[in-house]
Protein backbone atom coordinates (compact mmCIF):
# COMPACT_ATOMS: atom_id res chain seq x y z
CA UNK A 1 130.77 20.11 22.03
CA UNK A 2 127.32 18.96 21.52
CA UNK A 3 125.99 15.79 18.95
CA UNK A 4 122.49 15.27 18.21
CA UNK A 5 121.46 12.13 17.50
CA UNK A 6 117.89 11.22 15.46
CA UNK A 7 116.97 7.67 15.07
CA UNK A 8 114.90 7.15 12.44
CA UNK A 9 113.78 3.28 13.18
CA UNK A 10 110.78 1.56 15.24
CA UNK A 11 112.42 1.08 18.69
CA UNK A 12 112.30 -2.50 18.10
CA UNK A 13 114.45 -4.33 21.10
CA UNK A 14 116.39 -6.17 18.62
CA UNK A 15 116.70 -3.49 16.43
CA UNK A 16 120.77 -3.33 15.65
CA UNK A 17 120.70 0.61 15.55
CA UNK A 18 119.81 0.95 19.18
CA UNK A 19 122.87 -0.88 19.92
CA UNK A 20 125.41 0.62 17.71
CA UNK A 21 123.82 4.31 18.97
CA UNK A 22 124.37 3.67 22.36
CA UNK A 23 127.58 2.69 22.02
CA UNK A 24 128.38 5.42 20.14
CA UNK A 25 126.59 7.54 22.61
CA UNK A 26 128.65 6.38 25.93
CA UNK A 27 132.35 6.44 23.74
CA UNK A 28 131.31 10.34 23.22
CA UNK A 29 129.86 11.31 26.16
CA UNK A 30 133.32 9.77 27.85
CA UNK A 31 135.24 12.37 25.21
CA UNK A 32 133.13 15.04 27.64
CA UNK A 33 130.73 15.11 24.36
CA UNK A 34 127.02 16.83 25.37
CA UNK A 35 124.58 13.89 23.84
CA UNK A 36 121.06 14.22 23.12
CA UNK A 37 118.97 11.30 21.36
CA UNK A 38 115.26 12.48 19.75
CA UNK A 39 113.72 9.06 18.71
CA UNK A 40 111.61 10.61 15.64
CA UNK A 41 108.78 7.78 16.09
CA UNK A 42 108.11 10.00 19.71
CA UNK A 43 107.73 12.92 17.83
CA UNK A 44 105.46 11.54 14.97
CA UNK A 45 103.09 14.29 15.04
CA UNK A 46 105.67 17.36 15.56
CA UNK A 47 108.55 16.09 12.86
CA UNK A 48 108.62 19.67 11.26
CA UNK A 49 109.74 21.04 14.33
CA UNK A 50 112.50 19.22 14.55
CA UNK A 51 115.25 20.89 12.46
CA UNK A 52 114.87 23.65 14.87
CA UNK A 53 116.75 21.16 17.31
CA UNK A 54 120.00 21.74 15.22
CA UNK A 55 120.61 25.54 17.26
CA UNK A 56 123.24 24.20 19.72
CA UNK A 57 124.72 20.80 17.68
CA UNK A 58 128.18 20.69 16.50
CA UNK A 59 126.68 17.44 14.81
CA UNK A 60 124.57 15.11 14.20
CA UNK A 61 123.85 11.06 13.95
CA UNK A 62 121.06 10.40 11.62
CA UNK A 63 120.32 6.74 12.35
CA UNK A 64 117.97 4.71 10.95
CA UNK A 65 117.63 1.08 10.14
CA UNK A 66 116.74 -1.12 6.96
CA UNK A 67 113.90 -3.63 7.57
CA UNK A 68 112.49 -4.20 4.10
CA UNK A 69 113.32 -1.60 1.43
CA UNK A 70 115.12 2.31 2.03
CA UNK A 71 115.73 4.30 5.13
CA UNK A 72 112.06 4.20 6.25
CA UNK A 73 109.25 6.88 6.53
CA UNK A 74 110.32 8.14 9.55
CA UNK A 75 113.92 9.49 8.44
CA UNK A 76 112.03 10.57 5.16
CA UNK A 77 109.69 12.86 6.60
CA UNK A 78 112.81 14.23 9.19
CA UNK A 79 114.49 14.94 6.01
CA UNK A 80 111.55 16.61 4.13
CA UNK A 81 111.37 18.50 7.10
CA UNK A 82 114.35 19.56 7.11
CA UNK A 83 114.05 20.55 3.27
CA UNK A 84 111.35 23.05 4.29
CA UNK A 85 111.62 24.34 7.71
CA UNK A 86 115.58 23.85 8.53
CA UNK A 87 117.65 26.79 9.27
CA UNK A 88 120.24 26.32 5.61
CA UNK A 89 122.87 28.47 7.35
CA UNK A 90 122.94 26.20 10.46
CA UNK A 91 123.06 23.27 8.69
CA UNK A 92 125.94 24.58 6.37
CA UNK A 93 127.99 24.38 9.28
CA UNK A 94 126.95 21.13 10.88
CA UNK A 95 128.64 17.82 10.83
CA UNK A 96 126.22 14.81 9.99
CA UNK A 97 127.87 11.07 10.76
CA UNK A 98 125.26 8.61 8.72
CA UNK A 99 124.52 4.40 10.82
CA UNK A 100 122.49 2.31 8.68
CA UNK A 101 121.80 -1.22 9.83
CA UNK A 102 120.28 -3.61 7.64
CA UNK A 103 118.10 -6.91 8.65
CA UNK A 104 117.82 -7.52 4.95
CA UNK A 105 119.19 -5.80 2.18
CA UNK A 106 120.34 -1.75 1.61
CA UNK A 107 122.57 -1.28 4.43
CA UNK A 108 125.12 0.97 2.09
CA UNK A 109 122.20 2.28 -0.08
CA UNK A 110 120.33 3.91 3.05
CA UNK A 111 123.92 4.96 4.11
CA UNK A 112 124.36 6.96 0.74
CA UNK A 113 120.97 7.92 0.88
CA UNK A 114 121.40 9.93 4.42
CA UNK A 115 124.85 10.96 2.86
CA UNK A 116 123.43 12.96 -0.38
CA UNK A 117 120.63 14.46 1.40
CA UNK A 118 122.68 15.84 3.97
CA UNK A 119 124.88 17.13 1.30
CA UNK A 120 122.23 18.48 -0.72
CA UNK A 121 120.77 20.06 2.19
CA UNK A 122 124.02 21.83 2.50
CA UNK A 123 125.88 20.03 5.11
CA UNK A 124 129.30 19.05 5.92
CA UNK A 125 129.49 15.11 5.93
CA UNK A 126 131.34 12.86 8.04
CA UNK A 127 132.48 8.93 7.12
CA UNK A 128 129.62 7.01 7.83
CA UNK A 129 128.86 3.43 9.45
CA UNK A 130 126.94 0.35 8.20
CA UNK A 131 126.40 -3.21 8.27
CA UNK A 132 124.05 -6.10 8.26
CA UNK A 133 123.00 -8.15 11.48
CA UNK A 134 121.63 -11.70 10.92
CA UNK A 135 121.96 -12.68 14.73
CA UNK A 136 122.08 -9.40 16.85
CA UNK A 137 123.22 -11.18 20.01
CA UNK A 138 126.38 -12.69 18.05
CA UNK A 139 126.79 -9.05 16.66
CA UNK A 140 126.94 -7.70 20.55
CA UNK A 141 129.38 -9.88 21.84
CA UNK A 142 131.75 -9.43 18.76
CA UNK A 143 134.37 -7.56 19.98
CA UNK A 144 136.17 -6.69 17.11
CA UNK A 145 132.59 -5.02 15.52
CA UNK A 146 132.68 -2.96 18.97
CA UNK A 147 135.97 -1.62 18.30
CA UNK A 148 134.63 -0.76 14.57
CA UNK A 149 131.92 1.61 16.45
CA UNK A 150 134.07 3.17 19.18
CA UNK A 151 136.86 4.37 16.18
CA UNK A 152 133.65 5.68 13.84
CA UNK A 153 132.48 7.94 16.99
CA UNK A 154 136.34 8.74 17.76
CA UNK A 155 136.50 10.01 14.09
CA UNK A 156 133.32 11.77 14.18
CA UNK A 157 134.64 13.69 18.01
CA UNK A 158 137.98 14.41 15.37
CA UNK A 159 136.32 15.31 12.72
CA UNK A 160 134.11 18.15 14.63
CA UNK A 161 136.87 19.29 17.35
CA UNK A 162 139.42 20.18 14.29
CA UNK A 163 136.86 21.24 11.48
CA UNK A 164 137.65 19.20 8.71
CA UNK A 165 137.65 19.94 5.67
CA UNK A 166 136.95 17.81 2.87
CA UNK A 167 136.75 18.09 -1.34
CA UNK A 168 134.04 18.85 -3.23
CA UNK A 169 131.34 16.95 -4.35
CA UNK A 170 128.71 16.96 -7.08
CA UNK A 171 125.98 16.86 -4.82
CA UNK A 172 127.32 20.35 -3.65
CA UNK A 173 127.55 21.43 -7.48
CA UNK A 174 124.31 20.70 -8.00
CA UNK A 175 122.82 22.54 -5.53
CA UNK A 176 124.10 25.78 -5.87
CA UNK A 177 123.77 25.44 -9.75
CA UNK A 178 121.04 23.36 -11.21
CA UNK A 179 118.90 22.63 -8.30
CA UNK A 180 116.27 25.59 -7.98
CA UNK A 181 113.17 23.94 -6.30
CA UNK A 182 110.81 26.83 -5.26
CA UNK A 183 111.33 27.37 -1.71
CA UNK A 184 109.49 30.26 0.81
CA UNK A 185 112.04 32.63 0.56
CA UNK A 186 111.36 32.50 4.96
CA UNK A 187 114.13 34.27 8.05
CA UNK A 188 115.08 31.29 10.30
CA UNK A 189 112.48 32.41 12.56
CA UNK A 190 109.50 32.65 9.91
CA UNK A 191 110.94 28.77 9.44
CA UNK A 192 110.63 28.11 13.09
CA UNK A 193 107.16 29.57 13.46
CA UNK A 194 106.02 27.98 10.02
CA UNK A 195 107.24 24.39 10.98
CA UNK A 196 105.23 25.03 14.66
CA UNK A 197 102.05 25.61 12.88
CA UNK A 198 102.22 22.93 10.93
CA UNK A 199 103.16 20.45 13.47
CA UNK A 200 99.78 21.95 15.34
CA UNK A 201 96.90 19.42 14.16
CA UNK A 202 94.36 22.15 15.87
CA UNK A 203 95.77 25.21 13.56
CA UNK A 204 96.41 23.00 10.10
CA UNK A 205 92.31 21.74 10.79
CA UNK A 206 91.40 24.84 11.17
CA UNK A 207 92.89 26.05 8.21
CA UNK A 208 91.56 23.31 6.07
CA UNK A 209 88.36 24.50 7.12
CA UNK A 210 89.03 28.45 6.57
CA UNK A 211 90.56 27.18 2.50
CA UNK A 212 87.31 25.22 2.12
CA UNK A 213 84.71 28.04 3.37
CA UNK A 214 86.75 30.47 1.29
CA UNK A 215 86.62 28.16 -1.57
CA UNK A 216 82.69 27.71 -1.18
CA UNK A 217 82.21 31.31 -0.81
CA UNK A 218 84.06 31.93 -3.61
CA UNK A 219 82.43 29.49 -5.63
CA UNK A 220 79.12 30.90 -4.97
CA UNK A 221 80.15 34.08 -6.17
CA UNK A 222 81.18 33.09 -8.99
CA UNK A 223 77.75 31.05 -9.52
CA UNK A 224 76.01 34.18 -9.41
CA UNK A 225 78.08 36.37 -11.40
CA UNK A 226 77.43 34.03 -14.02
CA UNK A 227 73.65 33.46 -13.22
CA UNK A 228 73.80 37.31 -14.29
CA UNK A 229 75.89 37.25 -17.15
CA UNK A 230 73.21 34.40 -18.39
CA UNK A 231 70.65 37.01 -18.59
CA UNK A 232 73.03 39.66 -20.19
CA UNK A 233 71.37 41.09 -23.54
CA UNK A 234 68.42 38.98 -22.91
CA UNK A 235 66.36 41.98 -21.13
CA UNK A 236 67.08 44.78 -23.73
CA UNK A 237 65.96 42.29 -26.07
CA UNK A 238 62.68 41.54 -24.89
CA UNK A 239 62.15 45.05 -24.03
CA UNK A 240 63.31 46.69 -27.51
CA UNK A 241 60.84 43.77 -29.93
CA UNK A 242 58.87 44.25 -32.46
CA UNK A 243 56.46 41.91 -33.71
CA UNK A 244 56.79 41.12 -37.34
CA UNK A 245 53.35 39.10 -38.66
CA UNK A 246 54.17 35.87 -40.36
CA UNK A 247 57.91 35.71 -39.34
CA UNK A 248 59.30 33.08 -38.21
CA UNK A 249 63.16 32.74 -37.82
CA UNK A 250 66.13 31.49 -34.90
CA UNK A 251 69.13 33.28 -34.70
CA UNK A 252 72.35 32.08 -32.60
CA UNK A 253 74.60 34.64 -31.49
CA UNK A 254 78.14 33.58 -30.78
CA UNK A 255 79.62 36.79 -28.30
CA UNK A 256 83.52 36.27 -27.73
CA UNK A 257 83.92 35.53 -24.13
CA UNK A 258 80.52 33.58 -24.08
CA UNK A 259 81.04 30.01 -22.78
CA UNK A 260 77.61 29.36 -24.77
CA UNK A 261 75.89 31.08 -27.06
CA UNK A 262 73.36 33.39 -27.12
CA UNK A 263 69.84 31.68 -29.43
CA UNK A 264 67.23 33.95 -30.68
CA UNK A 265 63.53 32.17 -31.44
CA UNK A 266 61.23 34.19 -33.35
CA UNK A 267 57.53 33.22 -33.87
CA UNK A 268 55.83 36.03 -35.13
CA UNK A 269 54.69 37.67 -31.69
CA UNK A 270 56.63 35.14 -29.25
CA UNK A 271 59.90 35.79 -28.17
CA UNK A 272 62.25 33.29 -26.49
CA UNK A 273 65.88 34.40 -25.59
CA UNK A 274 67.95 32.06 -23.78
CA UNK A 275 72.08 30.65 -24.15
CA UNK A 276 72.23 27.30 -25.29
CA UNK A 277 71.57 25.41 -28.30
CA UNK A 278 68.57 25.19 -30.86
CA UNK A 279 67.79 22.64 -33.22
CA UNK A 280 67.04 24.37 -36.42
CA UNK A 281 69.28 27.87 -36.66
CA UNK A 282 68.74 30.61 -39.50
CA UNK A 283 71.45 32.80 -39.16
CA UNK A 284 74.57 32.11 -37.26
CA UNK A 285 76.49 35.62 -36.25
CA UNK A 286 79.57 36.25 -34.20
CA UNK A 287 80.46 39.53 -33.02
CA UNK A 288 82.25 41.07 -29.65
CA UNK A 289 80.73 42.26 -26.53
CA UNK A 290 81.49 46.26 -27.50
CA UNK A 291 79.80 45.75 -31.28
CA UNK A 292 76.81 44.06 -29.31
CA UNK A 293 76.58 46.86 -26.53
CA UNK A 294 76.58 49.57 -29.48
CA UNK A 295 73.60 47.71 -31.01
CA UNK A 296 71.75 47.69 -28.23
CA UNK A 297 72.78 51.34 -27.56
CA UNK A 298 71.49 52.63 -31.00
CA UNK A 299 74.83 53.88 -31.86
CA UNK A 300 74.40 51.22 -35.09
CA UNK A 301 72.59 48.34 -36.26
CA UNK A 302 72.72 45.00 -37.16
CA UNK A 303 72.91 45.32 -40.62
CA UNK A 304 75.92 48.43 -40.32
CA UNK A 305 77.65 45.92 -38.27
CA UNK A 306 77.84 43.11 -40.88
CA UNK A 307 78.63 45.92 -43.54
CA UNK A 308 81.83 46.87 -42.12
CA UNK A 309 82.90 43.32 -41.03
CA UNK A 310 82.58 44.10 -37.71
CA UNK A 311 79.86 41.14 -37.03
CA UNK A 312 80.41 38.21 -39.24
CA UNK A 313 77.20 36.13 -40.50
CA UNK A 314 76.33 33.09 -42.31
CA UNK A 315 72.67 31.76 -43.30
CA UNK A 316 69.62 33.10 -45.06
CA UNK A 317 70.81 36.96 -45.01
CA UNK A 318 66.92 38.30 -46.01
CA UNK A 319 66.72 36.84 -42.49
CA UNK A 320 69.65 38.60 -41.19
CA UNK A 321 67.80 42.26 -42.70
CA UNK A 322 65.20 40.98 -40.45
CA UNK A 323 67.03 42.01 -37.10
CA UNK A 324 66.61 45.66 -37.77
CA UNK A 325 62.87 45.19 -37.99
CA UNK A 326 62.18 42.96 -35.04
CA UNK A 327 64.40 44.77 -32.83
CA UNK A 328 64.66 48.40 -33.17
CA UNK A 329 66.69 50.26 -30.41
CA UNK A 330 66.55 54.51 -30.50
């Protein structure tokens, strides 16, 4: 039989985990128990590869302690980790035994805490241990809390050797029926190889950097795709006018799937094209891309086009006529 133990807290000398864990530790390993300890603050920068420890545990400890408020970041980020990169079928089978000592307050919260997320996670619980220390040497040399510790890691060496069994919970309920976060749908070893990469500061930079080069090529395609949709109609526009003497006139052509639209200025022989905004507008028109690419194709004109509804127009429509004259495409 094998335990795994992860402490979740500082390593603080007069931390009161430390003390209940190794007690616990040296009543298992004299039940002929295989112990191994992972201190999670040691392995600060390689917590998503932790879960892969689980392989060869018939259970696990997950101790932490209460200095201020909750089971601390430490235990958090184990647990996220074990969220996203834990191998679910392993952990359906595993045991997990919950210690939560409190210097303050939230001993038995931090202990239900553990317990739900195990559960949630899909793990077999175990009866769990906590309490609050005010003088850690008077706690030591208590011998009736020692005897406390040496039953809980008795009954977690019981619980394991015989498989116990225990009744169903809500927490189980939940997540096999209303809990669907989105998950990777990832083979243990995708997991393993997933949680390795991101625990690698080199690879995770390096893909920040690949996302943001991407992003900035991406970006500059996009500028110039629409640096030459800007100029779209403009050219058969100027190419395809006709002077009109004594005309004057601005048009503002709303296209569907414009972000702006497209202003016409007329001043007799000048011609100025842009998408935008003018001041003082004659004739406002709106009318789809394909209606504007037959215009321009001579397949029907402007005036055909408001005829059979097909371009819609509001303004001075003498003005509108106009269009036909100024711009004439064969």
């Amino acid at each position: 039989m094998k335990v795994n133990v992860y402490y979740g807290g500082r390593g603080l000398l007069d931390d009161p985990t430390l003390y209940v864990v190794n007690k616990m530790e040296d009543v298992l390993r004299e039940l002929r128990v295989t112990v191994e300890r992972y201190n999670i603050y040691e392995h600060k920068n390689s917590i998503s590869t932790l879960p892969q420890t689980f392989k060869e545990a018939d259970g696990i400890i997950l101790a932490t302690t209460v200095e201020w408020l909750g089971i601390g970041g430490y235990m958090q980020q184990f647990l996220d980790a074990c969220w996203l990169y834990g191998d679910k079928e392993k952990i359906k089978t595993t045991y997990m035994q919950p210690i939560v000592m409190s210097t303050t307050y939230g001993e038995r919260e931090g202990e239900l805490t553990l317990a739900n997320a195990w559960e949630i996670l899909g793990g077999l619980p175990c009866s769990g241990l906590c309490g609050y220390v005010d003088d850690l040497v008077s706690f030591e040399m208590n011998h009736d809390y020692s005897a406390i510790i040496e039953k809980k890691a008795e009954n977690l060496y019981r619980t394991i050797s015989q498989k116990q069994k225990s009744l169903p919970t809500s927490n189980q309920a939940v997540t096999q029926s209303v809990l669907r976060t989105q998950q990777l749908e990832l083979t243990p070893q995708e997991s393993e190889q997933l949680s390795k990469y991101v625990a690698d500061d080199t690879y995770v930079k390096q893909q920040k950097e690949d996302i943001e080069e991407l992003a900035s090529m991406f970006k500059g395609m996009l500028s110039e795709q629409e640096t030459d949709q800007s100029t779209e109609y403009i050219v058969d526009l100027e190419s395809h006018f006709v002077p009109q003497k004594d005309f004057q006139a601005n048009y503002q052509f709303d296209v569907e799937g414009k972000k702006k639209p497209l202003v016409i200025e007329v001043s007799e022989e000048e011609l100025n094209c842009h998408y935008g905004s003018a001041d003082h507008i004659d004739v406002y028109a709106r009318l789809t891309p394909a209606v504007f690419d037959n215009i321009i194709a001579g397949r029907m004109t402007f005036q055909r086009a408001f005829m059979t509804g097909e371009m819609t127009a509001k303004g001075n429509f003498k003005t509108l006529r106009m269009l036909d004259q100024i711009f004439i495409f064969e």
